[in-house]
Protein backbone atom coordinates (compact mmCIF):
# COMPACT_ATOMS: atom_id res chain seq x y z
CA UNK A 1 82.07 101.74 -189.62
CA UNK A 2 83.13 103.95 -187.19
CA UNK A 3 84.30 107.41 -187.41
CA UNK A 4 86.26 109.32 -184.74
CA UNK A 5 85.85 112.87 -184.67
CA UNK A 6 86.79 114.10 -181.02
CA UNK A 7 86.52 111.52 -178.62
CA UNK A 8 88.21 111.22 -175.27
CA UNK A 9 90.57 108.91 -176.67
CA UNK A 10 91.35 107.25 -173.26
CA UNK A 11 88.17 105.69 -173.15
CA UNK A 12 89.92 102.96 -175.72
CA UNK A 13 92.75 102.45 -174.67
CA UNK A 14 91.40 98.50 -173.99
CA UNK A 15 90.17 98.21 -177.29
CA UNK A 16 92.26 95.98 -179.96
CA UNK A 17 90.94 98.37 -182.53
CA UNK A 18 89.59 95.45 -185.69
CA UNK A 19 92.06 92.82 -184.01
CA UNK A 20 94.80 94.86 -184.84
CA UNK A 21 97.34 94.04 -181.61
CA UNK A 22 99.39 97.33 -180.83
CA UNK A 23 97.64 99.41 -182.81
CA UNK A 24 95.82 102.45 -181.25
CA UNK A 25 92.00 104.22 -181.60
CA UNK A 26 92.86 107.23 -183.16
CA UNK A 27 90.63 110.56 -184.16
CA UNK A 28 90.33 113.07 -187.14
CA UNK A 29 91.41 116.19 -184.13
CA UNK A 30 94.22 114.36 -183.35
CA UNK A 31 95.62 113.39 -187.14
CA UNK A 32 94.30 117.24 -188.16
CA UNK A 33 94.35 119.10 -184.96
CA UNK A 34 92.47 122.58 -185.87
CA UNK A 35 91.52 121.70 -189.20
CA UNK A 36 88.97 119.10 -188.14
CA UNK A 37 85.63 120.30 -188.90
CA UNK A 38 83.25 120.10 -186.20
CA UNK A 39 81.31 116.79 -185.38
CA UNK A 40 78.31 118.10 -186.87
CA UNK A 41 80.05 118.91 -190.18
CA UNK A 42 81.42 115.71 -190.33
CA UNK A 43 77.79 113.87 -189.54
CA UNK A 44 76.31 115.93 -192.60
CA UNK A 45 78.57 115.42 -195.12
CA UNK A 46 78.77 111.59 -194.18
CA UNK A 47 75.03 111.51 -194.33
CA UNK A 48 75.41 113.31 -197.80
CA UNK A 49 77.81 110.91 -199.40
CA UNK A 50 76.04 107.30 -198.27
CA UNK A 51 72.30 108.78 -199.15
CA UNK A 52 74.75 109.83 -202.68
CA UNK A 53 76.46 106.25 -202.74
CA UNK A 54 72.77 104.16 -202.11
CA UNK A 55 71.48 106.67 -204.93
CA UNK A 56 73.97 105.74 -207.78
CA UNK A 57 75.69 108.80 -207.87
């Protein structure tokens, strides 16, 4: 899994993102500009929701 938050998004541009020809690395700043939550937001509530999942919820 991987989850873009706010990476320098030019560092992929030689990726084939999953094998996916012409398809491009994208981010959660760029699809919600100032409505992305910070990175460290993001790595909480991710952390939240697997130890949630692995627990049955």
């Amino acid at each position: 899994m991987a989850l873009n938050v706010h990476p320098e998004l030019s560092h992929f541009d030689m990726i084939v993102p999953c094998g996916l020809h012409g398809r491009r690395v994208t981010s959660m700043r760029e699809v919600l500009a100032a409505a992305c939550p910070p990175s460290q937001d993001v790595a909480l509530r991710l952390a939240a929701e697997v130890i949630s999942a692995l627990n049955g919820r």
